[in-house]
PDB file of N, CA and C in Angstrom:
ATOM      1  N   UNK A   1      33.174  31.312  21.028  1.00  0.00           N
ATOM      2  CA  UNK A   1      33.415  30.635  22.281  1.00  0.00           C
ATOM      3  C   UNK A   1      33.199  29.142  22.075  1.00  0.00           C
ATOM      4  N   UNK A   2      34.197  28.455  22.749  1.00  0.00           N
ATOM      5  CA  UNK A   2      33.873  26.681  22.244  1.00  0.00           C
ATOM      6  C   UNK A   2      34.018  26.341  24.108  1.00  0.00           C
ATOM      7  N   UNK A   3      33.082  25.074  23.859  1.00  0.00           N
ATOM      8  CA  UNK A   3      33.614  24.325  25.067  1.00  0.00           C
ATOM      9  C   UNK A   3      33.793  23.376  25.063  1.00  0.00           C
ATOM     10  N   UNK A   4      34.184  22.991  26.355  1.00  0.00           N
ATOM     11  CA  UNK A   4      35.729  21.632  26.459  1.00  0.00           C
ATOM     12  C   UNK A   4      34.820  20.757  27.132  1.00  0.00           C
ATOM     13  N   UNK A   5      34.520  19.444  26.622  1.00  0.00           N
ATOM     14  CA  UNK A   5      33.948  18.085  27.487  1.00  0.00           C
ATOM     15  C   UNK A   5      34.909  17.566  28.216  1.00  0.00           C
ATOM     16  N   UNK A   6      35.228  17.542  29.344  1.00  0.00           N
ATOM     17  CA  UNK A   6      36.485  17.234  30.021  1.00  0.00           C
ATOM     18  C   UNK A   6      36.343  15.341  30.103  1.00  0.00           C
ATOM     19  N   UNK A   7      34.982  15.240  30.083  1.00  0.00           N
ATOM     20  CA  UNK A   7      34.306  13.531  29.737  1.00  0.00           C
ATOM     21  C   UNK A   7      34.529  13.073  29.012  1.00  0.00           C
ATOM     22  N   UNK A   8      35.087  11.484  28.851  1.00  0.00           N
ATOM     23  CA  UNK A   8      35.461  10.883  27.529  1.00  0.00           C
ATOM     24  C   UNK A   8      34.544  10.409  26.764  1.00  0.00           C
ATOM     25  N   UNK A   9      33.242  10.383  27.648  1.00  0.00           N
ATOM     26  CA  UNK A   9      32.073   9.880  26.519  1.00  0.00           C
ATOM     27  C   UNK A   9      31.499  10.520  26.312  1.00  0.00           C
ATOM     28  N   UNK A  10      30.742  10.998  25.082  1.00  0.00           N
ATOM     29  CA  UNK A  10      29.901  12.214  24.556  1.00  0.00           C
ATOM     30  C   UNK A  10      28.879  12.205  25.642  1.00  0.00           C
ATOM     31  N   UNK A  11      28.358  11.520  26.421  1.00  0.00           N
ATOM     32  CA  UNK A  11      26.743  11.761  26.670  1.00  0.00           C
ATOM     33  C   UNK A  11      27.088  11.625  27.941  1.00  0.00           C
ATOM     34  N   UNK A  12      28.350  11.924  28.305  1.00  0.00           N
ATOM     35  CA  UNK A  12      28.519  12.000  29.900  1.00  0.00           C
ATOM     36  C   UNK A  12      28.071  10.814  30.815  1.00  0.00           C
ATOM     37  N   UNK A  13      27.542  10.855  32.026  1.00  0.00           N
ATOM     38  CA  UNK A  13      26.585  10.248  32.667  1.00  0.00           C
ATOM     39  C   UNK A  13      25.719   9.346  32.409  1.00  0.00           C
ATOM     40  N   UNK A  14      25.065  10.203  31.770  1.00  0.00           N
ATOM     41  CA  UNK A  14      24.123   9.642  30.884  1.00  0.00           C
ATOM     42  C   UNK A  14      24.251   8.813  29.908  1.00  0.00           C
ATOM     43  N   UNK A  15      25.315   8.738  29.288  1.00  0.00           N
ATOM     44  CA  UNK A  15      25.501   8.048  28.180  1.00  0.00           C
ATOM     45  C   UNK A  15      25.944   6.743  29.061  1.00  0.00           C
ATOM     46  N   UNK A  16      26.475   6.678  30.331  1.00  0.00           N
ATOM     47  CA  UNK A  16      27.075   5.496  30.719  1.00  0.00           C
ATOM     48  C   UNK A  16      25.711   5.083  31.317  1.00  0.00           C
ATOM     49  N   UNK A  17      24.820   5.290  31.736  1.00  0.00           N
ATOM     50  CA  UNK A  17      23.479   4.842  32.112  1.00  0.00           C
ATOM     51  C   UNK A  17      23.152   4.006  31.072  1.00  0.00           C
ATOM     52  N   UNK A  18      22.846   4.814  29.784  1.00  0.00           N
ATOM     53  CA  UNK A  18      22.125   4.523  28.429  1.00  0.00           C
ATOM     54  C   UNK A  18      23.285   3.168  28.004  1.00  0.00           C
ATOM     55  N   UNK A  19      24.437   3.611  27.855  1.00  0.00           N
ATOM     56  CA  UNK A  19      25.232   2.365  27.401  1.00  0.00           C
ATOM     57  C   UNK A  19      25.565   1.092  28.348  1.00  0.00           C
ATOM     58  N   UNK A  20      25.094   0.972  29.897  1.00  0.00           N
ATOM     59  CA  UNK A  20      25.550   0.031  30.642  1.00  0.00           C
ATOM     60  C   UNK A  20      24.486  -0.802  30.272  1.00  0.00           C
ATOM     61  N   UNK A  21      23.418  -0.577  29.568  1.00  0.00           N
ATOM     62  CA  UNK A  21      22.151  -1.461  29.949  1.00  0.00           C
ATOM     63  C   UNK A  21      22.400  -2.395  28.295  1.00  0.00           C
ATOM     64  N   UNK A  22      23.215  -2.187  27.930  1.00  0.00           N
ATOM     65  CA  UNK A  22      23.282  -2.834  26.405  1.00  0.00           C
ATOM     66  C   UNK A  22      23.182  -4.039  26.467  1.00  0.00           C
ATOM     67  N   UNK A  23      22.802  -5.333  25.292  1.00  0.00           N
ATOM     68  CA  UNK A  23      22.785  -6.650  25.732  1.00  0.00           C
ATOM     69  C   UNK A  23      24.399  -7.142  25.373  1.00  0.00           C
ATOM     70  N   UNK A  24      24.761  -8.013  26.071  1.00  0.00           N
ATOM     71  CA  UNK A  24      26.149  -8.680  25.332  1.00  0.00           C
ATOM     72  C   UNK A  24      25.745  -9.554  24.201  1.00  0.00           C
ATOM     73  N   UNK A  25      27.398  -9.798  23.946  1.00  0.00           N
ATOM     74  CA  UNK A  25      27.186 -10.796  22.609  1.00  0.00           C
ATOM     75  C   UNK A  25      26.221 -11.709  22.758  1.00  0.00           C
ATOM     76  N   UNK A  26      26.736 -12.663  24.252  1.00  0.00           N
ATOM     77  CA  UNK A  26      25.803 -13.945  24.713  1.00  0.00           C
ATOM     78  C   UNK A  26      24.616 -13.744  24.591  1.00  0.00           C
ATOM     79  N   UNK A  27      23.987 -13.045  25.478  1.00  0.00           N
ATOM     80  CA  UNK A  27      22.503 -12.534  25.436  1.00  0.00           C
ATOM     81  C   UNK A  27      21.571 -12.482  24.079  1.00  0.00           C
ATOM     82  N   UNK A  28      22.532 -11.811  23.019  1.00  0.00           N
ATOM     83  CA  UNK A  28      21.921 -11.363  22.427  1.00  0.00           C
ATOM     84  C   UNK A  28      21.851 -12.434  21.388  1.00  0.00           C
ATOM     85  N   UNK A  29      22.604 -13.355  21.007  1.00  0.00           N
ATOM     86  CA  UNK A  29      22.526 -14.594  20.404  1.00  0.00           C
ATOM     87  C   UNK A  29      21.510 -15.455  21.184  1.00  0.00           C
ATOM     88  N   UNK A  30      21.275 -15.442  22.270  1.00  0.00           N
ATOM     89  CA  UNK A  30      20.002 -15.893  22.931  1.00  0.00           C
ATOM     90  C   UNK A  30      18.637 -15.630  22.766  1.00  0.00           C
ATOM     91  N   UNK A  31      19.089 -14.021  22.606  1.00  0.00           N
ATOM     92  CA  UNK A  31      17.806 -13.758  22.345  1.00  0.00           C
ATOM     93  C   UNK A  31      17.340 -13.946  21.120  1.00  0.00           C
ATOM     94  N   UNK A  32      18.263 -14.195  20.091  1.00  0.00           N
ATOM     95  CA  UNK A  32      17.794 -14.279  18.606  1.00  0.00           C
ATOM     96  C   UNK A  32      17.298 -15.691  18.787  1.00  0.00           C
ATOM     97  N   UNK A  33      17.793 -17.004  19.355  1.00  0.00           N
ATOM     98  CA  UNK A  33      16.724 -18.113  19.278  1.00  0.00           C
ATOM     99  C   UNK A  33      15.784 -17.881  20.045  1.00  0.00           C
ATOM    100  N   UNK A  34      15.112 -17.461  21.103  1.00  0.00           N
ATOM    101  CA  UNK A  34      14.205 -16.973  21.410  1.00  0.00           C
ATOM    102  C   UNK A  34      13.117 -16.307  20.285  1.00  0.00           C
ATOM    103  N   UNK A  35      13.778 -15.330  19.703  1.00  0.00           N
ATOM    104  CA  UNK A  35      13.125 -14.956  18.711  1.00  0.00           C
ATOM    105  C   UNK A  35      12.778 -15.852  17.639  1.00  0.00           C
ATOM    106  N   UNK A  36      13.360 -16.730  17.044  1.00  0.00           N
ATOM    107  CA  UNK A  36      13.035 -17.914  16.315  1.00  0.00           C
ATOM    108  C   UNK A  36      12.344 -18.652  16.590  1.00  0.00           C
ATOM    109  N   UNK A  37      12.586 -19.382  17.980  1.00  0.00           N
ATOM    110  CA  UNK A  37      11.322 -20.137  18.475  1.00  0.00           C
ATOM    111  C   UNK A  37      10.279 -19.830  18.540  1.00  0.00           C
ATOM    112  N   UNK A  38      10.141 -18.435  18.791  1.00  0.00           N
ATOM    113  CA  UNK A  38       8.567 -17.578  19.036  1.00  0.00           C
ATOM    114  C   UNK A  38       8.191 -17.611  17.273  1.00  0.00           C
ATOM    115  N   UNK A  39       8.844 -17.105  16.457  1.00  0.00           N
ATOM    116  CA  UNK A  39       8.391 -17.295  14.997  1.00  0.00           C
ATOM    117  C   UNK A  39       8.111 -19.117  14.582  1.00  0.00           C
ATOM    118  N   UNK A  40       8.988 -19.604  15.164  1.00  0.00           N
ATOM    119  CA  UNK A  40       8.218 -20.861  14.990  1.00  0.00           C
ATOM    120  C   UNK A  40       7.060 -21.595  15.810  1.00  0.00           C
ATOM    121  N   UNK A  41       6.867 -20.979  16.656  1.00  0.00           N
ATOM    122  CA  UNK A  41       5.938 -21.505  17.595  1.00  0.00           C
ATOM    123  C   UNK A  41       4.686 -20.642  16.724  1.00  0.00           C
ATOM    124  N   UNK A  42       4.982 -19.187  16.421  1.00  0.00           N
ATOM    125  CA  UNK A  42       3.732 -18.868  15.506  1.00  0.00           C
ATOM    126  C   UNK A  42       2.800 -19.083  14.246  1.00  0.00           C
ATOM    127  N   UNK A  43       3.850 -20.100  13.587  1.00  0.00           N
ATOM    128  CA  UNK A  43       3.984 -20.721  12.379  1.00  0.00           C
ATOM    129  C   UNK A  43       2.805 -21.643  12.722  1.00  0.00           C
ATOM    130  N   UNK A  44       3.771 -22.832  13.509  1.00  0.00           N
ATOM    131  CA  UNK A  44       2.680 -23.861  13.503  1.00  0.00           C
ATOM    132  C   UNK A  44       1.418 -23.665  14.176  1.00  0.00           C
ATOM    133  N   UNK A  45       0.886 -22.726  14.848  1.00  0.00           N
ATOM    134  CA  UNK A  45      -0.370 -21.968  15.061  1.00  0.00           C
ATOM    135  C   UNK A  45      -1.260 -22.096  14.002  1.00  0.00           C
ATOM    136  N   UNK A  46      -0.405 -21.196  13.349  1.00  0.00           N
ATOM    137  CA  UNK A  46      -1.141 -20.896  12.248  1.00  0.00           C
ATOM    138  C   UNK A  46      -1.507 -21.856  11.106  1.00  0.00           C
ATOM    139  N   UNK A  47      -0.361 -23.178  11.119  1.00  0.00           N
ATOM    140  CA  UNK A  47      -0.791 -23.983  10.042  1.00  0.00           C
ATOM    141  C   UNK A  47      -1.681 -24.696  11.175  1.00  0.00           C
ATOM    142  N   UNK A  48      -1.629 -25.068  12.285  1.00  0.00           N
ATOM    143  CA  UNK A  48      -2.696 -25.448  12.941  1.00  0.00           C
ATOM    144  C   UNK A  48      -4.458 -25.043  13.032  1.00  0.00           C
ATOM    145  N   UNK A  49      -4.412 -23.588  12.700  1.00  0.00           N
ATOM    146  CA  UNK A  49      -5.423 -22.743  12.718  1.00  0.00           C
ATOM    147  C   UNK A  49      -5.972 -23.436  11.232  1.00  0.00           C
ATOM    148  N   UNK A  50      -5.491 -23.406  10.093  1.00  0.00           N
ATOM    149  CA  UNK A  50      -5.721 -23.518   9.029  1.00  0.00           C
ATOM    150  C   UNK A  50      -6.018 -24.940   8.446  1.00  0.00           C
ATOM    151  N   UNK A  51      -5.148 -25.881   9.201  1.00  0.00           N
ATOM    152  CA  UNK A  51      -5.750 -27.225   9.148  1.00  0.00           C
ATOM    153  C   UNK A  51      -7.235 -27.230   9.770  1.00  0.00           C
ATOM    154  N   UNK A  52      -7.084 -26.955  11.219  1.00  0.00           N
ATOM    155  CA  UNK A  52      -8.919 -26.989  11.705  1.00  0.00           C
ATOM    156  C   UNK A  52     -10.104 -26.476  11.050  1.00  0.00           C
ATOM    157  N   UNK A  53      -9.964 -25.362  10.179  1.00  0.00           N
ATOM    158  CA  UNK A  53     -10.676 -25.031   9.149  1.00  0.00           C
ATOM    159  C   UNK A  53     -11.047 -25.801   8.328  1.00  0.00           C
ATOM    160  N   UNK A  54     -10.065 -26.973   8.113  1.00  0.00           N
ATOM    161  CA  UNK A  54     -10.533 -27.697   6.850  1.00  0.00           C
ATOM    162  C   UNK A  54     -11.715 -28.650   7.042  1.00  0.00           C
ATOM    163  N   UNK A  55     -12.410 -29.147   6.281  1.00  0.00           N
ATOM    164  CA  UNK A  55     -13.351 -30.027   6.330  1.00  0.00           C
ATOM    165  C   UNK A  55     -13.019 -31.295   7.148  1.00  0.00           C
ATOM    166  N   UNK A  56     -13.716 -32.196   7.446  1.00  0.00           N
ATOM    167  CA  UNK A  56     -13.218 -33.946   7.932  1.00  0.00           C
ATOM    168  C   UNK A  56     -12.769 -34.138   6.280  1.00  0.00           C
ATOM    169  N   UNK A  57     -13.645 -34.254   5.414  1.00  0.00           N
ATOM    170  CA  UNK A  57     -13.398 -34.776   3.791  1.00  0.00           C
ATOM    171  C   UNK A  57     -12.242 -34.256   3.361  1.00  0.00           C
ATOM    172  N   UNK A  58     -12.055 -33.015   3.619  1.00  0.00           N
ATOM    173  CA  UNK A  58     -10.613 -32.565   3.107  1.00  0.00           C
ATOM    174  C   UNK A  58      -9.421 -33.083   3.843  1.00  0.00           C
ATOM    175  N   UNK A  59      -9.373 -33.202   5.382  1.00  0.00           N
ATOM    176  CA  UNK A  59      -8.063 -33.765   6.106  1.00  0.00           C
ATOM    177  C   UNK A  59      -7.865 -35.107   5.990  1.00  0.00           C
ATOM    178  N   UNK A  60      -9.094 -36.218   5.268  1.00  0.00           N
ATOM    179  CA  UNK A  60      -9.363 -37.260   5.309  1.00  0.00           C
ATOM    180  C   UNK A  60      -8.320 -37.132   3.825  1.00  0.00           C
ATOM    181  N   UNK A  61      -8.669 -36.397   2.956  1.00  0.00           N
ATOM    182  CA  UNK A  61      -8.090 -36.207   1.675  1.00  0.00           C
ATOM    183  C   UNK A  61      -6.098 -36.416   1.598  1.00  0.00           C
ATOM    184  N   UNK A  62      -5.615 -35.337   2.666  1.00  0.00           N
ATOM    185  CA  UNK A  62      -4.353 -34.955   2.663  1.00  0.00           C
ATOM    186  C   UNK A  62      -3.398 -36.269   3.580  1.00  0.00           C
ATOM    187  N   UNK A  63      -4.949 -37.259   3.909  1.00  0.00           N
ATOM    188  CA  UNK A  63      -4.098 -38.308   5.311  1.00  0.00           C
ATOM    189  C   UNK A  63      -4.347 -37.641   6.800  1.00  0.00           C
ATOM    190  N   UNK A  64      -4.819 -36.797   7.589  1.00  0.00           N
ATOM    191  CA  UNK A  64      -5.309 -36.799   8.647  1.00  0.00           C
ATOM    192  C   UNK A  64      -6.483 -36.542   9.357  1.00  0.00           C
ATOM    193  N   UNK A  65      -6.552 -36.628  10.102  1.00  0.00           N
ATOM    194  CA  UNK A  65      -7.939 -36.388  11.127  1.00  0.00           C
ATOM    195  C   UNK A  65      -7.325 -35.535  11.740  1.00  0.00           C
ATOM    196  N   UNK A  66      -8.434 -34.822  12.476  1.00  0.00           N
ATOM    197  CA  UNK A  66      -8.789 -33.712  13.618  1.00  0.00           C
ATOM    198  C   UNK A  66      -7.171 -33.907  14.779  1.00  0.00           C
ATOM    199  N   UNK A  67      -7.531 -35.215  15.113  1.00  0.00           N
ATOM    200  CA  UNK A  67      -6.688 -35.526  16.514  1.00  0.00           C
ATOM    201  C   UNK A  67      -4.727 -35.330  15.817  1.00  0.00           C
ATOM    202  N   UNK A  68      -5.200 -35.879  14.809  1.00  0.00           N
ATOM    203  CA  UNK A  68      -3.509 -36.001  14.035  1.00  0.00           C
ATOM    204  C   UNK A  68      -2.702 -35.054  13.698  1.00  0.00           C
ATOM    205  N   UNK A  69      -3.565 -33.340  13.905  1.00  0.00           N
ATOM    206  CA  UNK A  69      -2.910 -32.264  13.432  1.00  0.00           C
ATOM    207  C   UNK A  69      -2.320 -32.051  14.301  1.00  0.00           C
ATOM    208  N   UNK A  70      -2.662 -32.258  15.661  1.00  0.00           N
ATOM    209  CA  UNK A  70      -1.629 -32.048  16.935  1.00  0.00           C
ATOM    210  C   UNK A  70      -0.560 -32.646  16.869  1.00  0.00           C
ATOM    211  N   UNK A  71      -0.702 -34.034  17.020  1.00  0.00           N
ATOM    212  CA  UNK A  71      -0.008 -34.837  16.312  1.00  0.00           C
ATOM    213  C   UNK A  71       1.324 -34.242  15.518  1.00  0.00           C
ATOM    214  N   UNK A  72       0.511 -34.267  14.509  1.00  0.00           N
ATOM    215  CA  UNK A  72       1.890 -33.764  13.127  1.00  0.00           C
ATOM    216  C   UNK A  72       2.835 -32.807  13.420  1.00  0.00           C
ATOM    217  N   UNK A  73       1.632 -31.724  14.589  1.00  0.00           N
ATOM    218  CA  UNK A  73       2.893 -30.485  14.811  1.00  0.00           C
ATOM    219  C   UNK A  73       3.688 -30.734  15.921  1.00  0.00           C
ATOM    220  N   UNK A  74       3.485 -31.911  16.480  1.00  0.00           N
ATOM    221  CA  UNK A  74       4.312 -32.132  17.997  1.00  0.00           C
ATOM    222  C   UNK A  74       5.617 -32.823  17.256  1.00  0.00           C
ATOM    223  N   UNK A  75       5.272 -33.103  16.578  1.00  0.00           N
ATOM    224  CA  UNK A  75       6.533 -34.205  15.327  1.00  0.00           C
ATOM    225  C   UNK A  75       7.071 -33.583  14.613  1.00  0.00           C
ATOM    226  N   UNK A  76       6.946 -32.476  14.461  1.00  0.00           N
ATOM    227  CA  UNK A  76       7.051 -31.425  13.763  1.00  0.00           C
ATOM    228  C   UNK A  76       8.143 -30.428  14.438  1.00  0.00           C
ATOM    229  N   UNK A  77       8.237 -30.484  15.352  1.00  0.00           N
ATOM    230  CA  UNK A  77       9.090 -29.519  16.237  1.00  0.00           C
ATOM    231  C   UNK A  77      10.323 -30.425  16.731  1.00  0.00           C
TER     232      UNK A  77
END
């Protein structure tokens, strides 16, 4: 015994639920800089995190102070 989907999309109903919510092209190229910015916004965190760690003697070493790491990453972007 076989049966007949008289529906053109496999998942019926459902599948047009599941498939209306998809992102478009636009969106979704949006969302990929979104996604980039957030990886870059996490970046300089982190080299931020890692500069403050350093000593005064050591940032004094590389050319900055405390106040200048903000600085660097606002110039930076």
């Amino acid at each position: 015994m076989s049966a007949t989907i008289h529906n053109h999309t496999t998942l019926g109903k459902l599948g047009a639920l599941v498939f209306a919510r998809q992102t478009p092209i636009m969106d979704a190229e949006r969302h990929d800089t979104l996604v980039n910015r957030f990886r870059a916004w996490r970046e300089r965190r982190a080299v931020a995190a890692e500069l403050h760690r350093l000593s005064d003697r050591c940032l004094a070493d590389i050319g900055l102070t405390r106040q200048g790491i903000d600085e660097m990453l606002r110039a930076a972007r």
